[in-house]
N, C-alpha and C. Protein backbone atom coordinates (compact mmCIF):
# COMPACT_ATOMS: atom_id res chain seq x y z
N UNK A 1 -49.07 36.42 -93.01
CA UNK A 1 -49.26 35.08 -93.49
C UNK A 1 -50.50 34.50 -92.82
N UNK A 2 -51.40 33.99 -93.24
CA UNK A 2 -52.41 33.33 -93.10
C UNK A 2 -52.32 32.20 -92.58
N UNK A 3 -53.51 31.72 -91.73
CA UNK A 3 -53.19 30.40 -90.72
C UNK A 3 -53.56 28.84 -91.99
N UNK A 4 -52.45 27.95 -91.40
CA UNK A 4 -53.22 26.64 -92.17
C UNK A 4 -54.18 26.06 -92.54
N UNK A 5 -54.35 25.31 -93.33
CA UNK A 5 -55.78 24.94 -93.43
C UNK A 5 -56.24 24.00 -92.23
N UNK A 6 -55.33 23.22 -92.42
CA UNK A 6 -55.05 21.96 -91.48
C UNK A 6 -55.12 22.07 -89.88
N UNK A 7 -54.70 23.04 -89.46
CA UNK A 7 -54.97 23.20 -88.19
C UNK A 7 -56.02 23.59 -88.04
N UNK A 8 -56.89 24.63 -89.08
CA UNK A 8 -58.54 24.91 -88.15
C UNK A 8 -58.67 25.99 -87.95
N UNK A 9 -59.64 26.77 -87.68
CA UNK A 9 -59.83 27.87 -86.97
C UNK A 9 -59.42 28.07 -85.91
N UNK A 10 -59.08 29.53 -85.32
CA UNK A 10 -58.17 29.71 -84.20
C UNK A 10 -59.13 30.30 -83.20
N UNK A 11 -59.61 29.07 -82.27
CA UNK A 11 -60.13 29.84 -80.68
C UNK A 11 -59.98 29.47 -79.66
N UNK A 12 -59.87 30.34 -78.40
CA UNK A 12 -58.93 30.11 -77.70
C UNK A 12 -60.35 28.96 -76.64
N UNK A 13 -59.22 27.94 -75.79
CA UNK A 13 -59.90 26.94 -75.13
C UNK A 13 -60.71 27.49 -73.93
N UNK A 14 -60.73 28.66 -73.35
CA UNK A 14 -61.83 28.90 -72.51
C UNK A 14 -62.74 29.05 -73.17
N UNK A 15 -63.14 29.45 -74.05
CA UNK A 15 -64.43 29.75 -74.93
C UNK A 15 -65.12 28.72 -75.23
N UNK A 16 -64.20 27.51 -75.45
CA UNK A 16 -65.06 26.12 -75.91
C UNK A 16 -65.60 25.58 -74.14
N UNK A 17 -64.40 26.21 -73.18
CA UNK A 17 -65.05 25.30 -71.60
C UNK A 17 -66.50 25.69 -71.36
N UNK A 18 -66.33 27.32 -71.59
CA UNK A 18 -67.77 28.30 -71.02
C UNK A 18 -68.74 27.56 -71.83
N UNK A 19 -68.84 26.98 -73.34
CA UNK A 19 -69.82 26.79 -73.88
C UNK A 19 -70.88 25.95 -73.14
N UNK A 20 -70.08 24.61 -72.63
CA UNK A 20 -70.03 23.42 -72.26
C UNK A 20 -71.12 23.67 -70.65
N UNK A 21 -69.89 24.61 -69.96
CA UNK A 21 -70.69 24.62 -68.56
C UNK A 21 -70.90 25.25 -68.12
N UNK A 22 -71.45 26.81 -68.49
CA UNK A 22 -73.03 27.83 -68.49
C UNK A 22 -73.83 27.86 -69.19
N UNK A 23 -75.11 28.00 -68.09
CA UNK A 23 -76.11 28.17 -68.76
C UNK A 23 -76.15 29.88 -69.38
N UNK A 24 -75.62 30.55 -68.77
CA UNK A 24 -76.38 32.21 -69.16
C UNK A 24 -75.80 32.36 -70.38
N UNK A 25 -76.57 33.50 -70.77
CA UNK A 25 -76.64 33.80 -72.34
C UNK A 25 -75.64 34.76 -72.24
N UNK A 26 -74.38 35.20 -71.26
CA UNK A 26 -73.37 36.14 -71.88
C UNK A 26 -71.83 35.53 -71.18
N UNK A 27 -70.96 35.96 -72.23
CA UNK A 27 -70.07 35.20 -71.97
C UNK A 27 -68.87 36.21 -72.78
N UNK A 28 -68.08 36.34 -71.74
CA UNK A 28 -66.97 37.63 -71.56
C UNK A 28 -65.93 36.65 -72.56
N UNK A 29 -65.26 38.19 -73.25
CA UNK A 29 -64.54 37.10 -74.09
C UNK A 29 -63.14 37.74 -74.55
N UNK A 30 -62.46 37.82 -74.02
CA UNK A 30 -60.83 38.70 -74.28
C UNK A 30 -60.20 38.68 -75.55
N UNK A 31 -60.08 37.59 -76.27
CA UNK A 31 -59.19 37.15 -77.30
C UNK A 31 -60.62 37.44 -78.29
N UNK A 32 -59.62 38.70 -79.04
CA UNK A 32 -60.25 39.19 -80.14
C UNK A 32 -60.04 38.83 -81.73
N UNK A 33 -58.92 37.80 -81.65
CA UNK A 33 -58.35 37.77 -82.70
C UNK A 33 -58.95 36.13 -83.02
N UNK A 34 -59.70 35.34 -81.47
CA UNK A 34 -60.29 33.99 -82.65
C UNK A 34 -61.34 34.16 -82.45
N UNK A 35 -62.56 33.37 -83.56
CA UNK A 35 -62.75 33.21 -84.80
C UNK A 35 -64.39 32.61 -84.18
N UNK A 36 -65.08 33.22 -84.47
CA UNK A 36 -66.50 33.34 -83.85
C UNK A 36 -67.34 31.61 -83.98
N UNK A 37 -67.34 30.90 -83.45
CA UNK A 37 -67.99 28.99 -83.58
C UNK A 37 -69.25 28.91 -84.31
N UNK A 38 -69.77 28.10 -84.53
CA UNK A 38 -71.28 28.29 -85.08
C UNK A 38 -72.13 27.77 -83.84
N UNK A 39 -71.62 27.37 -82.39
CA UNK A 39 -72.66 27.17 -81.77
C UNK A 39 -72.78 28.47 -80.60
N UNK A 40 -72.57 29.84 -81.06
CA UNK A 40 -72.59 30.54 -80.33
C UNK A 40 -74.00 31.57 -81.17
N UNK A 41 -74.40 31.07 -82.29
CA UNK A 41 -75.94 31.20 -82.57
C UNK A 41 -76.52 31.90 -81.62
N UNK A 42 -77.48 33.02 -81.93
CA UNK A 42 -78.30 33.27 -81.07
C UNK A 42 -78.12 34.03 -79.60
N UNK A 43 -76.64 33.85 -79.29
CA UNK A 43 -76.51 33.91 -77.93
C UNK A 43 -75.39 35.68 -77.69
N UNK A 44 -75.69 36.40 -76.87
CA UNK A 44 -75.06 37.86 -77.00
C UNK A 44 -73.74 37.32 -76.24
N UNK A 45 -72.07 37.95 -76.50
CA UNK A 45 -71.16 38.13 -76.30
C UNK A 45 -70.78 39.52 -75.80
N UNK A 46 -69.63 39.30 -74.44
CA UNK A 46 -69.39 40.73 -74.47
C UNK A 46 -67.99 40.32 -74.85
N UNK A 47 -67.54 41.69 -75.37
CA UNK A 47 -65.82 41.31 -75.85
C UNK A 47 -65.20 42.67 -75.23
N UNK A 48 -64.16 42.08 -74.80
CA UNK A 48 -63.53 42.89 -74.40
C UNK A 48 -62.42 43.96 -75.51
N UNK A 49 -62.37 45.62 -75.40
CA UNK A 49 -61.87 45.93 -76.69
C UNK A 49 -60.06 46.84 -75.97
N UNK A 50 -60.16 46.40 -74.90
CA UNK A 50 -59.04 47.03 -74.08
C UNK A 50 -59.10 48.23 -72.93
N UNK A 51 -60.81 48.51 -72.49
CA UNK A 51 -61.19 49.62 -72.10
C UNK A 51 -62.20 49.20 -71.87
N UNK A 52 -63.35 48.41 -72.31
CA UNK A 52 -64.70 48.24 -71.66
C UNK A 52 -65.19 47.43 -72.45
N UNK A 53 -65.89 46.47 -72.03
CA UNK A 53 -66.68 45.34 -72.74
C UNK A 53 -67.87 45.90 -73.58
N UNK A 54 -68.01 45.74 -75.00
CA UNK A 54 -69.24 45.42 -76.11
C UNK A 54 -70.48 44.52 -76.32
N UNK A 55 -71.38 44.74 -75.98
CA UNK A 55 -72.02 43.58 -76.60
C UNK A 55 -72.55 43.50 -77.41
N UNK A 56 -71.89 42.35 -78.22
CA UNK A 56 -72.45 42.19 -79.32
C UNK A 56 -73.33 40.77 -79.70
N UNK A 57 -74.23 40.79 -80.57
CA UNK A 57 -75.20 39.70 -80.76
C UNK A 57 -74.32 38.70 -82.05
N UNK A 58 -74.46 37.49 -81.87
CA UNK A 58 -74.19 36.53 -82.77
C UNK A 58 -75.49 36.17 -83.74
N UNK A 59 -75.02 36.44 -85.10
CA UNK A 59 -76.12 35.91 -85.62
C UNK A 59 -75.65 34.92 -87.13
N UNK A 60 -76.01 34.25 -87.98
CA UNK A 60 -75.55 33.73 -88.79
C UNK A 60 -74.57 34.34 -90.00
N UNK A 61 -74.79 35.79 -89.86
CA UNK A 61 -73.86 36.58 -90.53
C UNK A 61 -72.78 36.73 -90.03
N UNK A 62 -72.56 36.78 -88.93
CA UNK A 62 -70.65 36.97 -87.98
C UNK A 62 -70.36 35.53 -88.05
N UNK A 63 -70.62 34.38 -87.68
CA UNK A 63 -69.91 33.04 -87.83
C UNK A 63 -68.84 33.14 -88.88
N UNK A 64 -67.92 32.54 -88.38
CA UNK A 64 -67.05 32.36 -89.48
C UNK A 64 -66.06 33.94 -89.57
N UNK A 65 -65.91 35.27 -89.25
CA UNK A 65 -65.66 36.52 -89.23
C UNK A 65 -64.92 36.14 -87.07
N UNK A 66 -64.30 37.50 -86.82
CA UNK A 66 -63.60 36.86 -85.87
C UNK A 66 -63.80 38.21 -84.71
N UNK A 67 -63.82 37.95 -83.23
CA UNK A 67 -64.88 39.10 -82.58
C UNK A 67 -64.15 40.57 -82.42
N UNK A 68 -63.16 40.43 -82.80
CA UNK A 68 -62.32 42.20 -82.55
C UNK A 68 -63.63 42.57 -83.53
N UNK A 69 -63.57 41.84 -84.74
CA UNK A 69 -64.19 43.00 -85.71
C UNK A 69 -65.29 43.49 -85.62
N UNK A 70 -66.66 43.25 -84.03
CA UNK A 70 -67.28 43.94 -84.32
C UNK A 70 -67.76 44.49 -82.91
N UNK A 71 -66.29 44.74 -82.12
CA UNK A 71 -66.02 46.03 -81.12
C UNK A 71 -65.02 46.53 -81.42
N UNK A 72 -65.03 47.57 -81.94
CA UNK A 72 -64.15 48.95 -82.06
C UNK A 72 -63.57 49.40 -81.04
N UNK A 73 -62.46 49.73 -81.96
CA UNK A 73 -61.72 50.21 -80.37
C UNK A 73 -61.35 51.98 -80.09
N UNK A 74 -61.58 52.54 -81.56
CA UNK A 74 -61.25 54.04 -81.48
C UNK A 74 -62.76 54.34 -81.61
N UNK A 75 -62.94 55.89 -81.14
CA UNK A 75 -64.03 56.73 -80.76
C UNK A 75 -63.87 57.41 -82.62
N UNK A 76 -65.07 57.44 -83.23
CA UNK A 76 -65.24 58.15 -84.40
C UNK A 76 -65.74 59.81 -83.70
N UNK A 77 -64.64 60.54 -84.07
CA UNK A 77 -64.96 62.40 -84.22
C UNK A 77 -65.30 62.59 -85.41
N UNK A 78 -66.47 63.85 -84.91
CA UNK A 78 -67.07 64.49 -85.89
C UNK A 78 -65.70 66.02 -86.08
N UNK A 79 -65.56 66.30 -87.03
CA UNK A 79 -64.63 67.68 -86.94
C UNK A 79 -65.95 68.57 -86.87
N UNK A 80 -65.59 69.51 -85.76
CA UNK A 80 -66.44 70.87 -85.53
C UNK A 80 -65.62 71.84 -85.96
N UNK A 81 -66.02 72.82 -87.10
CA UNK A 81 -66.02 73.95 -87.26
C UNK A 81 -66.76 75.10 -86.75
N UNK A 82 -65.57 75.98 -86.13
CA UNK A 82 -66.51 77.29 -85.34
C UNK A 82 -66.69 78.33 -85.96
N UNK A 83 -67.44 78.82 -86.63
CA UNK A 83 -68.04 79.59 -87.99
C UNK A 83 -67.86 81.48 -86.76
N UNK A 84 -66.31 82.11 -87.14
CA UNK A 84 -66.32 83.18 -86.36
C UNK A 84 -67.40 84.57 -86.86
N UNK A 85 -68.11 85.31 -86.45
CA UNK A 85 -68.55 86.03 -86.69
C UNK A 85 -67.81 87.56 -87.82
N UNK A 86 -68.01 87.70 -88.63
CA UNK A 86 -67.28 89.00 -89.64
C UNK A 86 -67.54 90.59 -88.68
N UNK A 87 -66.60 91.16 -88.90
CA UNK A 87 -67.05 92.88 -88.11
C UNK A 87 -67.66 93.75 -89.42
């Protein structure tokens, strides 16, 4: 089920404190599930994905999209085939 209209986008209140009172351009960010601000423009995020922080850049295309989605959390395998030699 999908969140209300009425309540808003969902992010969590440290994210709005850090905005407020640092200056540096990175800002650690646990909660993957809210919902990227528009005044985080410009500025790189690391997110945490359960194993090691991402960084990723904010740009006018992620606003509005929410930050799990763009640190992964599984490793993509290639399948290797071992091509055995014929007698």
């Amino acid at each position: 089920m999908s969140r209300s209209v009425w309540k808003g986008f969902y992010v969590v209140r440290n994210i709005l404190k850090k905005n407020t009172k640092s200056q540096k351009n990175f800002f650690k960010i646990w909660s993957r599930n809210s919902v990227i601000p528009s005044f985080f423009l410009g500025k790189t995020v690391l997110v945490y994905n359960g194993k090691q922080f991402h960084k990723v850049y904010i740009n006018r295309e992620k606003v509005g999209y929410k930050f799990g989605e763009f640190s992964l959390t599984r490793k993509n395998f290639k399948k290797i085939i071992v091509k055995t030699k014929k007698k």
